[in-house]
Each structure stands twice: as structure tokens, then as C-alpha cells.
C-alpha atoms as a PDB file:
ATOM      1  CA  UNK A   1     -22.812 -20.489  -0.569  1.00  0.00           C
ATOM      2  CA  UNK A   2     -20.020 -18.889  -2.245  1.00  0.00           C
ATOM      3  CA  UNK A   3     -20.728 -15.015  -3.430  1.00  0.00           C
ATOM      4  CA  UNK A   4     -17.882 -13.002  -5.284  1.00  0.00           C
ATOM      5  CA  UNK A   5     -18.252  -9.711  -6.441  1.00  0.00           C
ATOM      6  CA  UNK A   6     -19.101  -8.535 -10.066  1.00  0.00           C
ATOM      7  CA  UNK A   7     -16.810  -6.058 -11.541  1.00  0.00           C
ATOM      8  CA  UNK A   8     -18.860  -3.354 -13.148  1.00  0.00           C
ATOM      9  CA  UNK A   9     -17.688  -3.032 -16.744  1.00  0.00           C
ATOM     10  CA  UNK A  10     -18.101   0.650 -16.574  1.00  0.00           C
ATOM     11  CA  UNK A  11     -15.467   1.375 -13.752  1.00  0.00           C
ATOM     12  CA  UNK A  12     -12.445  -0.500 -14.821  1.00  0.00           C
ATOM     13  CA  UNK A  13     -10.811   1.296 -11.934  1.00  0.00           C
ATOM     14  CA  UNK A  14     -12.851  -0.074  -9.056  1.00  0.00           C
ATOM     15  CA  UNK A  15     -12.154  -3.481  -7.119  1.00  0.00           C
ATOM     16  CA  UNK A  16     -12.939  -5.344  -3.877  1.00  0.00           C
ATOM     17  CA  UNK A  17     -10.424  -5.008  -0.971  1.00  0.00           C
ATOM     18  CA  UNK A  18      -7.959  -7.431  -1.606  1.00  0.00           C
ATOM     19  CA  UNK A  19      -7.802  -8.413   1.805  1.00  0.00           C
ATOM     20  CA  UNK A  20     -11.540  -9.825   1.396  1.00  0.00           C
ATOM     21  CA  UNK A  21     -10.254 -12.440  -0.895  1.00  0.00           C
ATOM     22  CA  UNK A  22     -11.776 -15.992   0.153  1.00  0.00           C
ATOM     23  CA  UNK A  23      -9.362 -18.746   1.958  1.00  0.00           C
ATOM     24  CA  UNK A  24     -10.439 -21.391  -0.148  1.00  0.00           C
ATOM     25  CA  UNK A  25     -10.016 -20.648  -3.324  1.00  0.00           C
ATOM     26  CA  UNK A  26      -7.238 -19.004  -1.671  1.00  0.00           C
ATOM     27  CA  UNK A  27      -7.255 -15.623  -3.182  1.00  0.00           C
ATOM     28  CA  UNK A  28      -9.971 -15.452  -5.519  1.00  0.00           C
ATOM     29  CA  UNK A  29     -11.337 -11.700  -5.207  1.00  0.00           C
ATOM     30  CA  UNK A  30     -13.967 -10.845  -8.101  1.00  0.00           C
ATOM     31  CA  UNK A  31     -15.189 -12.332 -11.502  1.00  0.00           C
ATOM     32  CA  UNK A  32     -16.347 -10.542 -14.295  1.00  0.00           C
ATOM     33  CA  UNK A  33     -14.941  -7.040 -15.675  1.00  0.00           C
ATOM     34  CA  UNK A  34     -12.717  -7.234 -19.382  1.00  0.00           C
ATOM     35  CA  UNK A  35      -9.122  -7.232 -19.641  1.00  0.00           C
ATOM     36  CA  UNK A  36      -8.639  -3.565 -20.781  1.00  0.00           C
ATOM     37  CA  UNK A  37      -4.991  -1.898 -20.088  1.00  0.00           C
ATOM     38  CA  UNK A  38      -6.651   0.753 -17.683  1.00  0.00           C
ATOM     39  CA  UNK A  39      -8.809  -2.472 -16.055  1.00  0.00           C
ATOM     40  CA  UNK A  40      -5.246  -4.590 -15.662  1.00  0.00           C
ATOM     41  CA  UNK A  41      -3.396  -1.995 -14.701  1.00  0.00           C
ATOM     42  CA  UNK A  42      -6.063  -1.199 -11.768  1.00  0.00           C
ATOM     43  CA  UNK A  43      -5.587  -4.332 -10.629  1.00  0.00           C
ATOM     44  CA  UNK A  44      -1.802  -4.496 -10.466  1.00  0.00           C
ATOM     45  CA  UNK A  45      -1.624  -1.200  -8.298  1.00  0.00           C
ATOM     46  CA  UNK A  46      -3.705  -2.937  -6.047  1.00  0.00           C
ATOM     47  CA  UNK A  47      -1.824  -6.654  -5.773  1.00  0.00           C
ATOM     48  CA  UNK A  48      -4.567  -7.915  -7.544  1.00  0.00           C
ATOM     49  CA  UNK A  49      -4.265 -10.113 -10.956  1.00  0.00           C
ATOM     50  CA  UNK A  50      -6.384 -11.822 -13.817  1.00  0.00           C
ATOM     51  CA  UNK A  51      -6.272 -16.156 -13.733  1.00  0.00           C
ATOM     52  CA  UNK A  52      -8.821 -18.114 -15.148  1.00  0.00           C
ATOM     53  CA  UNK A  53      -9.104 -20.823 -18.108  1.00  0.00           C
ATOM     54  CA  UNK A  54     -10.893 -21.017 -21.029  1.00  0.00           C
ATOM     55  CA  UNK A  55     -14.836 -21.073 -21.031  1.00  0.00           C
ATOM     56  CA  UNK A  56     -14.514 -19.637 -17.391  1.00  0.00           C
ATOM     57  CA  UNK A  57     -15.655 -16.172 -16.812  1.00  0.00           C
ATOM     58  CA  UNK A  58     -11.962 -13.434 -15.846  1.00  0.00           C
ATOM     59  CA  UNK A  59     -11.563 -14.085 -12.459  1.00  0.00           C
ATOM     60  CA  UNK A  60      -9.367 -11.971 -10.505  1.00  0.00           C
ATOM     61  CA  UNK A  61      -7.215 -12.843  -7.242  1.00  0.00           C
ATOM     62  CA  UNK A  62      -4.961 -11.935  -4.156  1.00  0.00           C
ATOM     63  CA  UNK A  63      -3.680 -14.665  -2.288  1.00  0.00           C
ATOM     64  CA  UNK A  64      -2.138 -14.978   0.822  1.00  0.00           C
ATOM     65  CA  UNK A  65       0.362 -15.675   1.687  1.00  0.00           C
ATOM     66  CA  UNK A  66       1.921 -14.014  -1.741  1.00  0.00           C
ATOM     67  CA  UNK A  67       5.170 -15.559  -3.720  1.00  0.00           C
ATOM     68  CA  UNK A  68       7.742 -12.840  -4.271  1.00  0.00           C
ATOM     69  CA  UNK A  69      11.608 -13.042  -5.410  1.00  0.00           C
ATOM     70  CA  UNK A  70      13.979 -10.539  -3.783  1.00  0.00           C
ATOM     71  CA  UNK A  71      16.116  -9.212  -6.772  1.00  0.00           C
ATOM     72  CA  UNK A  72      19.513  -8.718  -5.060  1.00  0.00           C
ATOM     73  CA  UNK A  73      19.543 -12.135  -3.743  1.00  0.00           C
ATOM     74  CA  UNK A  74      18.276 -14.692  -7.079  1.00  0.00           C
ATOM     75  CA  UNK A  75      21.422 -16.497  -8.206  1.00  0.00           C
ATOM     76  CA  UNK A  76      21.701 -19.988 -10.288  1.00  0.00           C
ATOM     77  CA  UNK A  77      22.742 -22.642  -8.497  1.00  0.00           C
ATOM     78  CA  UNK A  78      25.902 -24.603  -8.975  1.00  0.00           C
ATOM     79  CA  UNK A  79      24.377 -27.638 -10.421  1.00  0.00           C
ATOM     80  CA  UNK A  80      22.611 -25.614 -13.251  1.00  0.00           C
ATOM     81  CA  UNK A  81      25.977 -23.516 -14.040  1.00  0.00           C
ATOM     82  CA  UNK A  82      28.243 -27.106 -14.402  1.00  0.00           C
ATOM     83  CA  UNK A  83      25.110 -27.916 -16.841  1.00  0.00           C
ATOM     84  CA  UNK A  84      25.313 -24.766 -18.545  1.00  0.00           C
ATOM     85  CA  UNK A  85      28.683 -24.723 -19.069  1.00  0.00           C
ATOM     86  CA  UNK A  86      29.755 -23.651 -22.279  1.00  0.00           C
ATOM     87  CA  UNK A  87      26.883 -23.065 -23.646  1.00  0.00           C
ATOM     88  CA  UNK A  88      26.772 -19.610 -25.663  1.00  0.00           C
ATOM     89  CA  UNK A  89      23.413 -17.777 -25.111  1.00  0.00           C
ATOM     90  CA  UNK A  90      22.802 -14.719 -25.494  1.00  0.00           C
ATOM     91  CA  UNK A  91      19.899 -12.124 -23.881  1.00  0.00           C
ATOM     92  CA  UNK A  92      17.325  -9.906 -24.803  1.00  0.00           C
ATOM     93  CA  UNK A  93      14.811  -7.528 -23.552  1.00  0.00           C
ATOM     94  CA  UNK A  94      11.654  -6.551 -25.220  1.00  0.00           C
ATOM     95  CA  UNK A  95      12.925  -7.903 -28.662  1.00  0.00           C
ATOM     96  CA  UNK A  96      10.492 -11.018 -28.812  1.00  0.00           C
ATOM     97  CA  UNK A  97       7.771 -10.664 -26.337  1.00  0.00           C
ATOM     98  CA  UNK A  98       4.837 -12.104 -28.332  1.00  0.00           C
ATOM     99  CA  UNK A  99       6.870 -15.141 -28.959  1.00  0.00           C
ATOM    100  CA  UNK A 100       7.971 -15.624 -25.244  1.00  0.00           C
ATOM    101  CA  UNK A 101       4.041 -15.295 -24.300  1.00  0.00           C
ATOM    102  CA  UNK A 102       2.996 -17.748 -26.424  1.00  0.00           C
ATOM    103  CA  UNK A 103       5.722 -20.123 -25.825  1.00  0.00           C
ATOM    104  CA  UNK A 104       4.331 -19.783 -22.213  1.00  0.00           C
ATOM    105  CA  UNK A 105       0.937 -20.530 -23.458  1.00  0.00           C
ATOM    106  CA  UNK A 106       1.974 -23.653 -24.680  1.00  0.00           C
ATOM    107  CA  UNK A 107       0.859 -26.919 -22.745  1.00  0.00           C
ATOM    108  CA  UNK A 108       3.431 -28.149 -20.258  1.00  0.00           C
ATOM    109  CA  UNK A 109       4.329 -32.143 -20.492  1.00  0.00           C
ATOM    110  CA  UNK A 110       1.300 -33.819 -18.984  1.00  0.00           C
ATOM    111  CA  UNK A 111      -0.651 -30.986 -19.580  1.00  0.00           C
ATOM    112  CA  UNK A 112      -3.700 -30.314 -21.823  1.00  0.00           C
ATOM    113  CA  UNK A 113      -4.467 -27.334 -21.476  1.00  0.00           C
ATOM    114  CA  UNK A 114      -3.255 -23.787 -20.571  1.00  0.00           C
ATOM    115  CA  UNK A 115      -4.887 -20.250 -18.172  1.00  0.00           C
ATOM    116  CA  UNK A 116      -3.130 -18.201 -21.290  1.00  0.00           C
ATOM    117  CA  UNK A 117      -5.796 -17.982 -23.385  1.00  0.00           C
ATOM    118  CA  UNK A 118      -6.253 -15.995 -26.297  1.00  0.00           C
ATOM    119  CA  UNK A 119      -7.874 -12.790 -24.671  1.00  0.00           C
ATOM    120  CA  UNK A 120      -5.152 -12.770 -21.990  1.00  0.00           C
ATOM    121  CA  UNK A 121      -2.421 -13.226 -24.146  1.00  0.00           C
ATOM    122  CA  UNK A 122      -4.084 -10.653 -27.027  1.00  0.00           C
ATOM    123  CA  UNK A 123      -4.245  -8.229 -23.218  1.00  0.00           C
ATOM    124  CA  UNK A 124      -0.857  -8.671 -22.436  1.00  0.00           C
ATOM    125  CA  UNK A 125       0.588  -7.836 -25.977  1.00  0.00           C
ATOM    126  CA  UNK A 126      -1.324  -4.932 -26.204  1.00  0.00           C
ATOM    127  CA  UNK A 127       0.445  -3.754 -22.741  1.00  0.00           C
ATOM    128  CA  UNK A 128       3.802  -4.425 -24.235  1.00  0.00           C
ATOM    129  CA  UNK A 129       2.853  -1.894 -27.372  1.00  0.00           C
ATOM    130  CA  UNK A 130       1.668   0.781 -24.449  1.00  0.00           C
ATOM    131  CA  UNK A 131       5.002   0.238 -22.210  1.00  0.00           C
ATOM    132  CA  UNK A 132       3.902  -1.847 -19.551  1.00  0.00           C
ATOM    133  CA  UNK A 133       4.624  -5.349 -19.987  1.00  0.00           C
ATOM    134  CA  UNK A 134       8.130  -7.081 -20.438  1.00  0.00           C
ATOM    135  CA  UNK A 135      10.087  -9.924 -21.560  1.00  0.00           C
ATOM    136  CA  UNK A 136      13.769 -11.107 -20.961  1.00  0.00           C
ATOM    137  CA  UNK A 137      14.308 -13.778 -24.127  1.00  0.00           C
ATOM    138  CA  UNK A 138      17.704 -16.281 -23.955  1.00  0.00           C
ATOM    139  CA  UNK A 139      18.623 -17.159 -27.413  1.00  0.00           C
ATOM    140  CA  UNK A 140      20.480 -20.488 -28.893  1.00  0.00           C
ATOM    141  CA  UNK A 141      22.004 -18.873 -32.582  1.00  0.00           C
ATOM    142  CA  UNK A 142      18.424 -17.614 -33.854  1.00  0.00           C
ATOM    143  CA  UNK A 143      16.442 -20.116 -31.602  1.00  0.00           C
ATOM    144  CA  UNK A 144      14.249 -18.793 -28.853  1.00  0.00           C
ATOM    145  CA  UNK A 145      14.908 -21.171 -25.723  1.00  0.00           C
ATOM    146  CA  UNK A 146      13.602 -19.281 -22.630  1.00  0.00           C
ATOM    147  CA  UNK A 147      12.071 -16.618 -21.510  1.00  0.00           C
ATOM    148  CA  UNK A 148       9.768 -14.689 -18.704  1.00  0.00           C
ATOM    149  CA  UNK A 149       7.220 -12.057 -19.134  1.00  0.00           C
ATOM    150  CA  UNK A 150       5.448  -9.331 -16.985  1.00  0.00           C
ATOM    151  CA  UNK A 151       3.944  -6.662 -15.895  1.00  0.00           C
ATOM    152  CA  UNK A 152       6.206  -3.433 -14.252  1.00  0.00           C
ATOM    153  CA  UNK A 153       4.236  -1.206 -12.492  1.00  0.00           C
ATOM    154  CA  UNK A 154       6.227   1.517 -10.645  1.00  0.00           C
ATOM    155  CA  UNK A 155       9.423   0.067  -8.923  1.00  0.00           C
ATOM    156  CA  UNK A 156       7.390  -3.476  -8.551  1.00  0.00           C
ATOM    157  CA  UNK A 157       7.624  -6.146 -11.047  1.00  0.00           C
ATOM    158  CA  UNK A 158       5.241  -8.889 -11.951  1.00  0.00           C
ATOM    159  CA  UNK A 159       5.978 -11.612 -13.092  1.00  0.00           C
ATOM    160  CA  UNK A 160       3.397 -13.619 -15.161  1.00  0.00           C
ATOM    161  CA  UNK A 161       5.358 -16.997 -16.565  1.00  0.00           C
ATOM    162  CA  UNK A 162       8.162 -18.421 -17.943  1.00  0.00           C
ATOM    163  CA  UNK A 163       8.921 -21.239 -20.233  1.00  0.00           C
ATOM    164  CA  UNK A 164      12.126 -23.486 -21.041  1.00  0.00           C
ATOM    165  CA  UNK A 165      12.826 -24.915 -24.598  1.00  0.00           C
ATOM    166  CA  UNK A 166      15.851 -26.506 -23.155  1.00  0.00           C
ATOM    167  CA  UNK A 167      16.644 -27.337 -19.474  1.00  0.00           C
ATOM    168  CA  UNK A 168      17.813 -24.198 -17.603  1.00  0.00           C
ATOM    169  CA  UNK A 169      16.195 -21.564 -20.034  1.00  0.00           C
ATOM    170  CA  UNK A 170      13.752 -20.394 -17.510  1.00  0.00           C
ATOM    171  CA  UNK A 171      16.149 -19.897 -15.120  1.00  0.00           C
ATOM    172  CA  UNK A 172      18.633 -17.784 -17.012  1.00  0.00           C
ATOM    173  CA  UNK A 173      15.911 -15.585 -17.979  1.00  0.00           C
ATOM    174  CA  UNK A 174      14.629 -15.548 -14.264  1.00  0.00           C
ATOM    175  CA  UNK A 175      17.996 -14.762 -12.947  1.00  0.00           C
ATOM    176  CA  UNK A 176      18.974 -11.932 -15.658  1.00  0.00           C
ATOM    177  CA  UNK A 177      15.580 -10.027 -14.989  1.00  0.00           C
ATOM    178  CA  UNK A 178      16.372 -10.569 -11.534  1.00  0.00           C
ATOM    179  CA  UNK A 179      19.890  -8.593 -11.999  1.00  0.00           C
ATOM    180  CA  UNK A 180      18.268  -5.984 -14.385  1.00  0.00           C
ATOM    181  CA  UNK A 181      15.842  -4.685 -12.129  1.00  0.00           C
ATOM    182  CA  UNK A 182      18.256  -4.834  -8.891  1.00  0.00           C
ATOM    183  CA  UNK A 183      20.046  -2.355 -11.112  1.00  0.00           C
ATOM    184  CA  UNK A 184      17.051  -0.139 -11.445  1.00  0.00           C
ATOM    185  CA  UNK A 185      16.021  -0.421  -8.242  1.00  0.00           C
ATOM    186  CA  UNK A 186      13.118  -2.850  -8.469  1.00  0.00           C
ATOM    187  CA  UNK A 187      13.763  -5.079  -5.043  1.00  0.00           C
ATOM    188  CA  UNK A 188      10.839  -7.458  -5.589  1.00  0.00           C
ATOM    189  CA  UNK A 189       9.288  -9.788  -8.640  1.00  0.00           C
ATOM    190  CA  UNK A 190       5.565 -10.769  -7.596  1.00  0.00           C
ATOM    191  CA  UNK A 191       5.470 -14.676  -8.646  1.00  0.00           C
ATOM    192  CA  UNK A 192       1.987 -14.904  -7.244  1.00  0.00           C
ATOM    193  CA  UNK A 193       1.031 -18.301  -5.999  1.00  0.00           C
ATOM    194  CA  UNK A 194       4.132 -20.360  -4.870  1.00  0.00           C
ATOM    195  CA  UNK A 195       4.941 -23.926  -5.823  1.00  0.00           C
ATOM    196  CA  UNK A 196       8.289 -26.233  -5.611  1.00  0.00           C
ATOM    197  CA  UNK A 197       9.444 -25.106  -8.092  1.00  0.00           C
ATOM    198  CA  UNK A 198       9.389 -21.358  -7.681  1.00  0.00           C
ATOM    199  CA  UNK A 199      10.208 -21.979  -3.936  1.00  0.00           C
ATOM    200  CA  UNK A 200      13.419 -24.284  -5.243  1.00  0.00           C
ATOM    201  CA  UNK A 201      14.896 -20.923  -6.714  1.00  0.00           C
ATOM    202  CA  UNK A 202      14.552 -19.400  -4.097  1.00  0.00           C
ATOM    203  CA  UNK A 203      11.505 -17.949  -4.012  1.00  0.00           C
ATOM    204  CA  UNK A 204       9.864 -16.188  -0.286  1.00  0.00           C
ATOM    205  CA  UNK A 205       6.086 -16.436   0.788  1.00  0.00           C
ATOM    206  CA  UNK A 206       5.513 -12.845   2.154  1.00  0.00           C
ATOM    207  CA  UNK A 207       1.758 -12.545   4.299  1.00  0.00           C
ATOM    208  CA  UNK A 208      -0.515 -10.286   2.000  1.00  0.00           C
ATOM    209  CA  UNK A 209      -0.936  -7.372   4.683  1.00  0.00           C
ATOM    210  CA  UNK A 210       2.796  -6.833   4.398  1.00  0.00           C
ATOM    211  CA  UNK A 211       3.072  -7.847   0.222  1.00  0.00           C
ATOM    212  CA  UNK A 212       0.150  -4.863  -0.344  1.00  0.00           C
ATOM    213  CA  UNK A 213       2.424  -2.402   1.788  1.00  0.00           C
ATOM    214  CA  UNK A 214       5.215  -3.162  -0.766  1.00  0.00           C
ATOM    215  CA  UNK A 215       2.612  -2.512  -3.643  1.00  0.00           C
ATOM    216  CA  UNK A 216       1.119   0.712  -2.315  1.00  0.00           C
ATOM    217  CA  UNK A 217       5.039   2.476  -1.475  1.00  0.00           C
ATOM    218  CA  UNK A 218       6.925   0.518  -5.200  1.00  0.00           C
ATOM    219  CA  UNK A 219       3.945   1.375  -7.082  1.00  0.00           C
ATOM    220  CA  UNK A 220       3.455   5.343  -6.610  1.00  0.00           C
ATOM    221  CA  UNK A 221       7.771   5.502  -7.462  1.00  0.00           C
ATOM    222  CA  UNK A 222       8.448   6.246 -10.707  1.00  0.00           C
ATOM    223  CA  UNK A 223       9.665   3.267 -12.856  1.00  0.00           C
ATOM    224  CA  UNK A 224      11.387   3.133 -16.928  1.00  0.00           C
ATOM    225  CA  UNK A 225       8.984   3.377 -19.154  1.00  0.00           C
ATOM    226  CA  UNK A 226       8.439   2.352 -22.560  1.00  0.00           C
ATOM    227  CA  UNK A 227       9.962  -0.542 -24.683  1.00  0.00           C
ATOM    228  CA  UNK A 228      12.993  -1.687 -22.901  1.00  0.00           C
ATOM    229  CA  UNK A 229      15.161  -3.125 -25.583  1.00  0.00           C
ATOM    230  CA  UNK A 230      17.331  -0.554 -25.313  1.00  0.00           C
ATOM    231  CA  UNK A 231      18.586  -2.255 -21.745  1.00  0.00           C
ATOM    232  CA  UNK A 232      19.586  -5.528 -23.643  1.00  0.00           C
ATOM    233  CA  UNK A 233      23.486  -4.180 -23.380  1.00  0.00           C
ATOM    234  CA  UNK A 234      22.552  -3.947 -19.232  1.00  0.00           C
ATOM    235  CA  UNK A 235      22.109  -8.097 -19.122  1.00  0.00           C
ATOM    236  CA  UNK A 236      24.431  -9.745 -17.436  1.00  0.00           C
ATOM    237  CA  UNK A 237      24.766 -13.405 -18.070  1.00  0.00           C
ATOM    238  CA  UNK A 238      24.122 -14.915 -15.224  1.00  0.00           C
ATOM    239  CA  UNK A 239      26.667 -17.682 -15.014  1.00  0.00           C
ATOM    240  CA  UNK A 240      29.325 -15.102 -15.863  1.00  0.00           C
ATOM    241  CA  UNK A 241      31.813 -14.831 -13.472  1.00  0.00           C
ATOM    242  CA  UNK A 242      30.210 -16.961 -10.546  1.00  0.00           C
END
């Protein structure tokens, strides 16, 4: 029989050990608790995150092996910059990060339903307005047609989702993150749970033991705080010059 932990809703700071996460599901830790900044940001500091769908109780995870970008290395590919050829985006940080969340929320083809449910994306906003959460936004004109969102805590970035309103969207947003935070020093994005397509951009799969190390030293440095629009004149577009 399967037995998980129940977070006690009166210490938002207390979790399992990560590394007692189950194998199968791999990484699920705990259930229960609320999705409070303090609770979320507990849980970050720790390598630990919220995933669950709706009418499912929060259930909280660390899997292993773990799904991490290294910043100084993400480029696009050749293929995608021929596509994107003369196209004229343009980038933005922190200017439209409830739209970029809820674009993400938004069924994918063949999908009917979506793990960005109300409360988590209500959570999420709400660490935006406090400093903590972050979106890079690519722009057609006035159109919103990518984006990525996440959660910075120290000199370690998490990355919750993306979404593409036209091919290669994603991955411009990806990649100019990916060259902002090299620039502040931020050497990893946390991707989570590695799939094709993550591991097609060149994603790594780093064992937990080592991706909590890099948690425990990035997350006690001190990282930018606040709304980050002001970096918008630090994005680089990514197919600039390659």
C-alpha cells in the first residue's frame, strides 16, 4: 500500500526529505498543504514542487533523475533560425506574466485538460506581485506568441512552462531566459521531469543527490529581486548574430 505524507497546514515550512520520494510515481513526495508564497517557496529551496490536476488533492514532488538546462550552453538550432528568419519579434520580461500563465494553461492539441488550474495559476500570480516568479514574453506587433514562466529562487531558476502561439515561440523565449540569467549568473533552469521535447533542446537529466547540492549552494546566493521588467533592454534575440 502506498502511504505519502500529509503536509500540516500549520507549518508551511516543513517537508519530507526529498530523497524519500517514491520510484513509481517517480517523485511524488507529499499531498496536502495550500499553495501559500511562504508554503511554495519552502518547497523550491528544497527541489521540491507543486503538480497535480483538478479535483486531485496539491501533490508535491522530487524526481529523479531531475531535468535541468545549463544556461551558457542553450542555443536555437539552425533549422528553427532558417524558419525564423525575418521574422521581427520583439522580448519582454515581466511585462505580461498573467497572460503567458494562462496561455500555458491552455489545453495543448489533443489535450483536454490542463495541471494549471485555477489555484496554481491564482499562486503563481500572486508570486509575481511579491518578486518571485517570472516571465520572458516574445511579441508579433501587439500579439503575444510565446512565452515561459517561473520561479527564481536565489541564483537557481525554475522553470514552470512554456507555450507557442506560433511555431518556434517557446523556444525564443526558452533561449532568451537562458541568455538573461547566464548574464546574472544563474547556471541552471530546473525543467523538472524530462521529455523529447525538452531533451531535443538540449536539455540534461542530472541524478537528484547531485540536482539538491545545486539547490542547497544557488539557493542561499543572493539573486535580483523584484519585478524584472526593467531587464527587457538586457534580451538578446536569440537568432541575432548566430
Amino acid at each position: 500500500m502506498m502511504r505519502l505524507p500529509l503536509l500540516d497546514p500549520a507549518a508551511p515550512d516543513h517537508f519530507p526529505d526529498p530523497r524519500l520520494a517514491l520510484v513509481e510515481p517517480n517523485g511524488l513526495l507529499a499531498f496536502g498543504g495550500d499553495l501559500t508564497p511562504q508554503r511554495l517557496l519552502a518547497a523550491y529551496r528544497r527541489g521540491i514542487f507543486p503538480w497535480f490536476g483538478a479535483g486531485e488533492p496539491i501533490l508535491w514532488w522530487s524526481p529523479d533523475p531531475r531535468c535541468v538546462f545549463d544556461t551558457g550552453t542553450l542555443r536555437i538550432n539552425r533549422s528553427l533560425r532558417r524558419q525564423l528568419a525575418g521574422r521581427h519579434w520583439r522580448l519582454s520580461v515581466d511585462r505580461a506574466f498573467g497572460q503567458v500563465i494562462r496561455a500555458c494553461a491552455a489545453p495543448r492539441v489533443g489535450e483536454s485538460g490542463t495541471w494549471l488550474v485555477p489555484a496554481m495559476i491564482d499562486a503563481y500570480v500572486h508570486l509575481h506581485r511579491l518578486g518571485h516568479a517570472h516571465s520572458v514574453e516574445v511579441w508579433d506587433g501587439e500579439r503575444l506568441v510565446g512565452g515561459i514562466y517561473g520561479v527564481a529562487i536565489g541564483r537557481l531558476f525554475c522553470g514552470e512552462s512554456m507555450f507557442s502561439a506560433e511555431s518556434g515561440g517557446s523556444k525564443i523565449a526558452l533561449v532568451a531566459l537562458a541568455r538573461l540569467l547566464h548574464e546574472m549568473d544563474f547556471p541552471l533552469i530546473d525543467t523538472q521531469v524530462s521529455n523529447p521535447h525538452t531533451l531535443g533542446l538540449g536539455a540534461l537529466e542530472m541524478p537528484r543527490v547531485e540536482f539538491l547540492q545545486h539547490v542547497a549552494r544557488l539557493g542561499q546566493l543572493p539573486g535580483p529581486t523584484g519585478n524584472w521588467s526593467d531587464l527587457t533592454p538586457r534580451l538578446i534575440q536569440p537568432c541575432a548574430g548566430e
